[in-house]
PDB file of N, CA and C in Angstrom:
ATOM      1  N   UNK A   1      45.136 -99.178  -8.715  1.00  0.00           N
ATOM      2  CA  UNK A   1      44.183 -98.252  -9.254  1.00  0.00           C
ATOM      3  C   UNK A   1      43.386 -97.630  -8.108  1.00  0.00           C
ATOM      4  N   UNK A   2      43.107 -96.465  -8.169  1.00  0.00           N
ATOM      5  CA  UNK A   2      42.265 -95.608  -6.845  1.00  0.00           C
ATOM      6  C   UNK A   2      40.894 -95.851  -7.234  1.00  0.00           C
ATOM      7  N   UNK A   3      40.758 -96.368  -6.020  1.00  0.00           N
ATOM      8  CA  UNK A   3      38.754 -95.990  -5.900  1.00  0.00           C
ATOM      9  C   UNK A   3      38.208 -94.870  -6.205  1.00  0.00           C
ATOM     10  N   UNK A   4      37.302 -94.530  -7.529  1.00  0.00           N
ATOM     11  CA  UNK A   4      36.703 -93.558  -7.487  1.00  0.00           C
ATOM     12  C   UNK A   4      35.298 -93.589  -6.415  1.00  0.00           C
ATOM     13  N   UNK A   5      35.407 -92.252  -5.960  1.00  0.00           N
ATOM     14  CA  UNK A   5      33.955 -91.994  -5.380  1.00  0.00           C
ATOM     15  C   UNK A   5      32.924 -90.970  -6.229  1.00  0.00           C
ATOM     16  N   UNK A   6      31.942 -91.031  -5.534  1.00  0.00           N
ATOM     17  CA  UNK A   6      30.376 -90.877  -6.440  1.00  0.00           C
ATOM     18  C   UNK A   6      30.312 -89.445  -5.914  1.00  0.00           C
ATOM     19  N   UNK A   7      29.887 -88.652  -7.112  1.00  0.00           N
ATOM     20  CA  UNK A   7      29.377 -87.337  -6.492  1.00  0.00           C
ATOM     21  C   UNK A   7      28.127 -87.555  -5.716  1.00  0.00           C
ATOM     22  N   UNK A   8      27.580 -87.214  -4.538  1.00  0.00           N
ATOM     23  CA  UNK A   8      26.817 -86.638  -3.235  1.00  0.00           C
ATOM     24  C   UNK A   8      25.157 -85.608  -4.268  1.00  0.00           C
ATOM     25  N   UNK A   9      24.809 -86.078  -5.817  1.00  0.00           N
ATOM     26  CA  UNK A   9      24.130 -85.434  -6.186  1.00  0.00           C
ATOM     27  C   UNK A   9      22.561 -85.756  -5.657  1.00  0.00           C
ATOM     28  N   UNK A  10      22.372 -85.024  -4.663  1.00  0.00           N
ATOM     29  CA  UNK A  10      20.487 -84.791  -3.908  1.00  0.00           C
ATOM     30  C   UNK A  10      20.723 -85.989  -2.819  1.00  0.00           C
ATOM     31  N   UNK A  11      22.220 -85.960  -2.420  1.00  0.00           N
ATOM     32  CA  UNK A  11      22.141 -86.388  -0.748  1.00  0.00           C
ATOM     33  C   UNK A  11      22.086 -85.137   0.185  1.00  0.00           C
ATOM     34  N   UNK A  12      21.196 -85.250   1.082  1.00  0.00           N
ATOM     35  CA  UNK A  12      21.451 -83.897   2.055  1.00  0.00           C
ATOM     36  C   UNK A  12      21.922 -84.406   3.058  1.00  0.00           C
ATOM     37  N   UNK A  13      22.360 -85.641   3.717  1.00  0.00           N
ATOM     38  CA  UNK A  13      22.507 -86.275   5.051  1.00  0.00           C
ATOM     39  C   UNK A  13      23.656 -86.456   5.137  1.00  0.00           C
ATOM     40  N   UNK A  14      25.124 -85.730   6.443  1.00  0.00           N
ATOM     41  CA  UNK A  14      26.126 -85.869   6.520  1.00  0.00           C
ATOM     42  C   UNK A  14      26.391 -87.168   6.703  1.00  0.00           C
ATOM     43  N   UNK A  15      25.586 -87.962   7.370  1.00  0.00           N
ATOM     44  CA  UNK A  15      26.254 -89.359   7.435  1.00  0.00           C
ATOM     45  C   UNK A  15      26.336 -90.082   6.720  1.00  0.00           C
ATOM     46  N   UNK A  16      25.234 -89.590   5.127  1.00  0.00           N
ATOM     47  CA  UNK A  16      25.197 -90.486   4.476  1.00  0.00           C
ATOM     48  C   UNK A  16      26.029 -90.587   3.326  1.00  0.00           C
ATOM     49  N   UNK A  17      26.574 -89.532   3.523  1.00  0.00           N
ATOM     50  CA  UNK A  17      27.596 -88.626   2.481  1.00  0.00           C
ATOM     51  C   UNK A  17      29.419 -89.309   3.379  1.00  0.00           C
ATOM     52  N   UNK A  18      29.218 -89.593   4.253  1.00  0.00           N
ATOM     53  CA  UNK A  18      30.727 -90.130   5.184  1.00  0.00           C
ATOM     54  C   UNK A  18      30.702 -91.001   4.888  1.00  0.00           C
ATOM     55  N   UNK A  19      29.621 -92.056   5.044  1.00  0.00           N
ATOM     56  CA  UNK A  19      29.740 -93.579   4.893  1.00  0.00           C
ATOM     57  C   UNK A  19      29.485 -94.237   3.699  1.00  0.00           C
ATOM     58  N   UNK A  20      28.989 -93.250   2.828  1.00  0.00           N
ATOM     59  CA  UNK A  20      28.394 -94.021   1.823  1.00  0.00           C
ATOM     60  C   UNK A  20      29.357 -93.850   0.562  1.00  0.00           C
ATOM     61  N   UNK A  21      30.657 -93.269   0.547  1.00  0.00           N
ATOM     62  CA  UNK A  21      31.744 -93.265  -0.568  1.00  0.00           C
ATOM     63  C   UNK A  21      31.208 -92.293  -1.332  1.00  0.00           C
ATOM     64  N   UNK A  22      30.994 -91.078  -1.170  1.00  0.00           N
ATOM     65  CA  UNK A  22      30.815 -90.021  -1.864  1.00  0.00           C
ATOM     66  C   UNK A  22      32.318 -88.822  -1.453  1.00  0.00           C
ATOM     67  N   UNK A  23      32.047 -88.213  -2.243  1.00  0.00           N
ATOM     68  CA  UNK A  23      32.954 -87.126  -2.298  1.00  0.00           C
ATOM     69  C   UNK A  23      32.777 -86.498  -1.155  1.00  0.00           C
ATOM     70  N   UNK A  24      33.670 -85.573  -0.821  1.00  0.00           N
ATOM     71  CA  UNK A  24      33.314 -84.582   0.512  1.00  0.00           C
ATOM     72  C   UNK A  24      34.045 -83.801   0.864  1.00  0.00           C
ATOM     73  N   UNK A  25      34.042 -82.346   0.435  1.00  0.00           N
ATOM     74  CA  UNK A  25      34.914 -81.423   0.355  1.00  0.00           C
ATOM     75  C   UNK A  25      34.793 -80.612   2.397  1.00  0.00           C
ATOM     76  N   UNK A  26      35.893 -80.784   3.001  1.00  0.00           N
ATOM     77  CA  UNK A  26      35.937 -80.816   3.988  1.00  0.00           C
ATOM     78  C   UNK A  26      35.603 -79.129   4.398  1.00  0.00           C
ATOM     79  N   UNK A  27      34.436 -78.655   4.738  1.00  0.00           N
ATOM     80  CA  UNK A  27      33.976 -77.094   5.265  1.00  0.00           C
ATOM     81  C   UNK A  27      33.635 -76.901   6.770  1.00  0.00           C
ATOM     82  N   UNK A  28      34.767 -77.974   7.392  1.00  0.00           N
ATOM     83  CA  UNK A  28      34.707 -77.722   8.836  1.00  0.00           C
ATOM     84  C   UNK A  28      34.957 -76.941   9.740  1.00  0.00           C
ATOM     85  N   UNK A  29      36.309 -76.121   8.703  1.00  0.00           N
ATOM     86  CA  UNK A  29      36.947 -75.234   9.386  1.00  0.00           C
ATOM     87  C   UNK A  29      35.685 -73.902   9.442  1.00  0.00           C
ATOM     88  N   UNK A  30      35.305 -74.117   8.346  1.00  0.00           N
ATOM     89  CA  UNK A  30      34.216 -72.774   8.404  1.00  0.00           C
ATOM     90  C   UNK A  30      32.847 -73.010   9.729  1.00  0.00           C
ATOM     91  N   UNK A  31      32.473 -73.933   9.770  1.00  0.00           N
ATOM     92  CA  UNK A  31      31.444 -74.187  11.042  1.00  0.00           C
ATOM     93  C   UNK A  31      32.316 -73.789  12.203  1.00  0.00           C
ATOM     94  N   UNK A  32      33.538 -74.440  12.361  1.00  0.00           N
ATOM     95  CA  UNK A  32      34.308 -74.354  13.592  1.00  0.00           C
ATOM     96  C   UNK A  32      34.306 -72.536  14.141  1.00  0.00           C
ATOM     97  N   UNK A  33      34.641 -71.805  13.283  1.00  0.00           N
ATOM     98  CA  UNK A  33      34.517 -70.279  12.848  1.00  0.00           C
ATOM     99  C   UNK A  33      33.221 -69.646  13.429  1.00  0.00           C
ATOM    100  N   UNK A  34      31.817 -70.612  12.896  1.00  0.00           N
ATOM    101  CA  UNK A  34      31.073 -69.931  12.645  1.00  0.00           C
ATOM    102  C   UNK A  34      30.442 -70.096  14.316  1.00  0.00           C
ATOM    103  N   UNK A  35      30.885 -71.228  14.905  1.00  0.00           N
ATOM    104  CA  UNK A  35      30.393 -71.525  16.297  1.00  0.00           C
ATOM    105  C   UNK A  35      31.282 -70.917  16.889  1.00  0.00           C
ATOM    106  N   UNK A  36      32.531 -70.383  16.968  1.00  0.00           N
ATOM    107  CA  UNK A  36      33.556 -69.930  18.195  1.00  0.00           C
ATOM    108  C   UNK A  36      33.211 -68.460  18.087  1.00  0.00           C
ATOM    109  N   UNK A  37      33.089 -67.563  17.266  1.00  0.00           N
ATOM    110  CA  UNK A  37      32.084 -66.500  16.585  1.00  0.00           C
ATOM    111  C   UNK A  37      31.096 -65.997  17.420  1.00  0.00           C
ATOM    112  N   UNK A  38      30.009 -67.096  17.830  1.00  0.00           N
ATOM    113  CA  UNK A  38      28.856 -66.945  18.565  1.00  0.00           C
ATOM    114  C   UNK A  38      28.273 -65.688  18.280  1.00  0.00           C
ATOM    115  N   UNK A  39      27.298 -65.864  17.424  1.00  0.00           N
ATOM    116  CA  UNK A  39      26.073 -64.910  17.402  1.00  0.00           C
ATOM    117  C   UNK A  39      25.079 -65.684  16.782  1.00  0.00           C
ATOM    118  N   UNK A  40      24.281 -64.482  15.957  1.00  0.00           N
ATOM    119  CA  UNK A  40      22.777 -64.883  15.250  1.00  0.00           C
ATOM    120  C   UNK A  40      23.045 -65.169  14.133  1.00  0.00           C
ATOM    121  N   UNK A  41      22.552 -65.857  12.859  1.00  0.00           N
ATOM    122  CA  UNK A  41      23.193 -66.313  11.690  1.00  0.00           C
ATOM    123  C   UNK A  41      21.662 -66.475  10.982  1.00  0.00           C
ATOM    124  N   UNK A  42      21.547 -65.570  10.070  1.00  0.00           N
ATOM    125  CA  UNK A  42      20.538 -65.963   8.756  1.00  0.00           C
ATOM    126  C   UNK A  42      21.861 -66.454   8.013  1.00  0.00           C
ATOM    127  N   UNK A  43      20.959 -68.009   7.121  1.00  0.00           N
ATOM    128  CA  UNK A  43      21.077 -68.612   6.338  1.00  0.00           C
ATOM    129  C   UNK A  43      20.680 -68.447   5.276  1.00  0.00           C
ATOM    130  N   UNK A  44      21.231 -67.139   4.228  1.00  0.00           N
ATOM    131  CA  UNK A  44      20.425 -67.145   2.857  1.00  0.00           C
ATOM    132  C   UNK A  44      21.610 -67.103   2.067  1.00  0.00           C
ATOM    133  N   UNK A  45      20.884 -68.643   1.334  1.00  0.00           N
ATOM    134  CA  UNK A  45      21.739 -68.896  -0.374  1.00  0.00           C
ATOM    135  C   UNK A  45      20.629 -69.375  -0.767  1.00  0.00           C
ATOM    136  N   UNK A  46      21.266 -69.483  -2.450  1.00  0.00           N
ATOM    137  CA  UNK A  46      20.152 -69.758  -3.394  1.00  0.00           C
ATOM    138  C   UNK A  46      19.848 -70.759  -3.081  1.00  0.00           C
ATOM    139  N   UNK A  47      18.983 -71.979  -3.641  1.00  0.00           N
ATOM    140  CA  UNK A  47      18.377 -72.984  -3.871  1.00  0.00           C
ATOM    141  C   UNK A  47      19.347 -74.254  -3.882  1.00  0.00           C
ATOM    142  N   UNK A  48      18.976 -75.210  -3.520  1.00  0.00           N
ATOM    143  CA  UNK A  48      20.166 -76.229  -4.232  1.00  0.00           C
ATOM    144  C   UNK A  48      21.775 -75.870  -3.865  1.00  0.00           C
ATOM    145  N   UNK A  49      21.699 -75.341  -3.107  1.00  0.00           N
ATOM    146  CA  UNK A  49      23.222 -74.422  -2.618  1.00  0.00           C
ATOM    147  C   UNK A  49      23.649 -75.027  -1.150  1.00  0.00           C
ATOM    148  N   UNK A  50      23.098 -75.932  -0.667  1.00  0.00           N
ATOM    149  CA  UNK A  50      23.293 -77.202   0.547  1.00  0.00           C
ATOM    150  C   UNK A  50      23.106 -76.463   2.192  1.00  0.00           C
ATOM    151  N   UNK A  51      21.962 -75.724   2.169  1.00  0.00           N
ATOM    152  CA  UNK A  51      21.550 -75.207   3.454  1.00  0.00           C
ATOM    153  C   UNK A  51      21.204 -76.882   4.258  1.00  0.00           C
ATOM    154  N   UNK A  52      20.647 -77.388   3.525  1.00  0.00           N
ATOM    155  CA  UNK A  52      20.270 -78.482   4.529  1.00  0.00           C
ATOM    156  C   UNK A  52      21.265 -79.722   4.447  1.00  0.00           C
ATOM    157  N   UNK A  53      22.278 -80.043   4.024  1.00  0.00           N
ATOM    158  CA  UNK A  53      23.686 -80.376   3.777  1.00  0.00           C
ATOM    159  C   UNK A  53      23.883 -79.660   5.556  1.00  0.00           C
ATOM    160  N   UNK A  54      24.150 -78.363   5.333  1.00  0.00           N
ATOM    161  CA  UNK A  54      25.382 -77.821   6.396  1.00  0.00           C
ATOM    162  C   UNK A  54      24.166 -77.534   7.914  1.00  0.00           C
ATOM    163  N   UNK A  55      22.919 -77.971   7.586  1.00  0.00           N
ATOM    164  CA  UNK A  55      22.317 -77.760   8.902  1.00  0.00           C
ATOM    165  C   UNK A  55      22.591 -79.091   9.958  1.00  0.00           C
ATOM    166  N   UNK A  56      22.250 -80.110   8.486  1.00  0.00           N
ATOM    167  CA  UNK A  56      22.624 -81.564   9.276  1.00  0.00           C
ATOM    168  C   UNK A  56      23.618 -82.003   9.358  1.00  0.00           C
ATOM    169  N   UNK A  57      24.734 -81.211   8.890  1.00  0.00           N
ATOM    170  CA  UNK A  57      26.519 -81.053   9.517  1.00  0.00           C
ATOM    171  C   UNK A  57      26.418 -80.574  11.155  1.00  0.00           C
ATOM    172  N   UNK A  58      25.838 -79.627  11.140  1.00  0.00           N
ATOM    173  CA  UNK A  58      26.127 -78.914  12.622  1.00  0.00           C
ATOM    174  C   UNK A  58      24.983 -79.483  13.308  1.00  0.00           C
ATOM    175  N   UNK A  59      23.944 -80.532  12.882  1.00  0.00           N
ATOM    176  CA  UNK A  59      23.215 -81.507  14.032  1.00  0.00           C
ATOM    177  C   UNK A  59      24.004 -82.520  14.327  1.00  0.00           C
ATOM    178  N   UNK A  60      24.939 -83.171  13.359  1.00  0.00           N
ATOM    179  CA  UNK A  60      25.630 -84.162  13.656  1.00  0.00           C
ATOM    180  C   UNK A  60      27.111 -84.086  14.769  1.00  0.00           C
ATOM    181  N   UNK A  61      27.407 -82.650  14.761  1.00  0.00           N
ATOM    182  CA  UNK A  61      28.634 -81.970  15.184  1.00  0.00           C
ATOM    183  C   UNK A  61      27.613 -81.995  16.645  1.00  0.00           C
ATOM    184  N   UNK A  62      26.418 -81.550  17.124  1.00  0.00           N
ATOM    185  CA  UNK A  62      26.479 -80.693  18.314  1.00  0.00           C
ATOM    186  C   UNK A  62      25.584 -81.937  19.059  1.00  0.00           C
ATOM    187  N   UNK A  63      25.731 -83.436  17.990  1.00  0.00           N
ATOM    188  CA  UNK A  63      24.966 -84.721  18.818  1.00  0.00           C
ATOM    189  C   UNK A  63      26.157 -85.499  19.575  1.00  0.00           C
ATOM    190  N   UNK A  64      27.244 -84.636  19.088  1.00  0.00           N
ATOM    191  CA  UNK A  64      28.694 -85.318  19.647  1.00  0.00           C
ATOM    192  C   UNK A  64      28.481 -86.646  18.674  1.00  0.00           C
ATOM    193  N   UNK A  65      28.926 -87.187  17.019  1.00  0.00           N
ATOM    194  CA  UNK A  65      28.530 -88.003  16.522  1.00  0.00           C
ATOM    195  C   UNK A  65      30.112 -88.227  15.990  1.00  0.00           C
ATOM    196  N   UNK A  66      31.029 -88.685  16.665  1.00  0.00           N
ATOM    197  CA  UNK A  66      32.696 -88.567  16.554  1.00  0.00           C
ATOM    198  C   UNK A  66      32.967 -88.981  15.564  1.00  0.00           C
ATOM    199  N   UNK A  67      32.860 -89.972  15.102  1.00  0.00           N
ATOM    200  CA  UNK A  67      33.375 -91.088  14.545  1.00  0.00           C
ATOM    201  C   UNK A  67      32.583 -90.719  12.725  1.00  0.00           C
ATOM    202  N   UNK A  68      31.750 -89.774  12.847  1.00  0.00           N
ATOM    203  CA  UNK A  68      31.623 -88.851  11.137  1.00  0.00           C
ATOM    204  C   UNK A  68      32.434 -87.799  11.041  1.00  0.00           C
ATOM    205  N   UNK A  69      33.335 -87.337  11.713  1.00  0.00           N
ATOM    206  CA  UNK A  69      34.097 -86.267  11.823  1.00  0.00           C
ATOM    207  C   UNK A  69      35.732 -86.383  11.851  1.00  0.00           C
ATOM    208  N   UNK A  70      36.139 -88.013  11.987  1.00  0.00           N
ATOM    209  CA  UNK A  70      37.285 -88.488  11.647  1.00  0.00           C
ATOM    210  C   UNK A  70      37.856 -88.153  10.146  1.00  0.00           C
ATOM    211  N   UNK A  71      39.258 -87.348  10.468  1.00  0.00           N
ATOM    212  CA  UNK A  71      39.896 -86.792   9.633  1.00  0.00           C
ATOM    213  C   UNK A  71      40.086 -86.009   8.855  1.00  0.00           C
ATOM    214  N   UNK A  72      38.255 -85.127   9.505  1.00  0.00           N
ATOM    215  CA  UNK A  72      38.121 -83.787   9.133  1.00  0.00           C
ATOM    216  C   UNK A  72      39.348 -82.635  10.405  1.00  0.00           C
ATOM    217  N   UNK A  73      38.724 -81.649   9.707  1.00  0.00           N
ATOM    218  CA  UNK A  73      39.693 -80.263  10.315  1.00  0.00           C
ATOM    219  C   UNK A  73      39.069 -80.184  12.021  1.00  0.00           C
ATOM    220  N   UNK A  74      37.825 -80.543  12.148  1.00  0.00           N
ATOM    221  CA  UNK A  74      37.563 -80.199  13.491  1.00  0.00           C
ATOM    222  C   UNK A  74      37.462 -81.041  14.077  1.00  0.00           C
ATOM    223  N   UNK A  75      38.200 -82.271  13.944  1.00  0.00           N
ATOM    224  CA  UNK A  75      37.581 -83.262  14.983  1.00  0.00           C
ATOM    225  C   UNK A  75      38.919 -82.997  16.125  1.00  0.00           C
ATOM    226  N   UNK A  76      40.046 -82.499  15.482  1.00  0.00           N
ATOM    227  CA  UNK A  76      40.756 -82.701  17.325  1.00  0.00           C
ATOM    228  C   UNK A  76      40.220 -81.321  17.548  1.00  0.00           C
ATOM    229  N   UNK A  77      39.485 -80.524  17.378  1.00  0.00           N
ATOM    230  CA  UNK A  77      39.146 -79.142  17.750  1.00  0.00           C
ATOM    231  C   UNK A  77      37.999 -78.945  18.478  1.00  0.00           C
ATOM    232  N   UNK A  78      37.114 -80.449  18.926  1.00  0.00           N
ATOM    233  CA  UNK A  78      35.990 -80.333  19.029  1.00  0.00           C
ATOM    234  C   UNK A  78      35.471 -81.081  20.402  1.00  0.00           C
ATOM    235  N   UNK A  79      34.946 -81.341  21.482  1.00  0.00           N
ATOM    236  CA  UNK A  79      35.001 -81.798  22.660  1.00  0.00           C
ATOM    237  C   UNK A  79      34.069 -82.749  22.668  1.00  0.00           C
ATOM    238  N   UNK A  80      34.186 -83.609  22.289  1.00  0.00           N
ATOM    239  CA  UNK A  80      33.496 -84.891  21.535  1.00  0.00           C
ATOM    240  C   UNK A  80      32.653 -85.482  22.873  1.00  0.00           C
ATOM    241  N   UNK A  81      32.914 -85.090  24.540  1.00  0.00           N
ATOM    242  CA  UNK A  81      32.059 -85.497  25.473  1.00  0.00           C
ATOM    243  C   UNK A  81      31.234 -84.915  25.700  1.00  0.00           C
ATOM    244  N   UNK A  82      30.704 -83.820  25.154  1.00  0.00           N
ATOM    245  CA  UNK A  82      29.543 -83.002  25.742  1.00  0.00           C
ATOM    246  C   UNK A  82      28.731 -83.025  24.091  1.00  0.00           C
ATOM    247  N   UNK A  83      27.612 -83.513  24.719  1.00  0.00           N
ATOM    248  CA  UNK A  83      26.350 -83.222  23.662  1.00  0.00           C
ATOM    249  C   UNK A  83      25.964 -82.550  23.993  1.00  0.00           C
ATOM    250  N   UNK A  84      25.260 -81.497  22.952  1.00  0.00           N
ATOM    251  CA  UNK A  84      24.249 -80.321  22.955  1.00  0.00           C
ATOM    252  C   UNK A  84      22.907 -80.497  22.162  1.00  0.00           C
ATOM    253  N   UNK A  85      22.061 -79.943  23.075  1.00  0.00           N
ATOM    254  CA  UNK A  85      20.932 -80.514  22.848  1.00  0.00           C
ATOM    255  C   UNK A  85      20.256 -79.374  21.770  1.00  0.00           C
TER     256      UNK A  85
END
């Protein structure tokens, strides 16, 4: 029988959403995009629409935090020795 996992309802914390057996629809490829891209980026969506979800995605991505990014789309895409501050 498969393990169900828990919907992620009013978690905003990527790590807590990796480790903690929640669902997790993989939107890496789109950060990966949105950083190789390089420019200025307003962030406007509605409410409840996971701005702070995908801010503390790309704090966890640019703390070099490897090992939350296993078996997503960007982890061989991503240079896991250099932190950015």
């Amino acid at each position: 029988m498969a393990t169900q996992l828990n919907l992620p309802i009013g978690v905003q914390a990527f790590s807590k959403i990796r480790t903690g057996g929640f669902y997790y629809v993989d939107k890496t490829p789109y950060l990966h995009q949105l950083i190789d891209e390089g420019s200025y980026y307003f962030l406007s969506r509605p409410r409840r629409f996971g701005k702070s979800l995908l801010l503390d995605t790309l704090k966890e991505l640019f703390e070099a935090n490897e090992p939350l990014f296993r078996g997503l789309y960007i982890h061989d895409r991503w240079d896991w020795k250099t932190r950015h501050p």
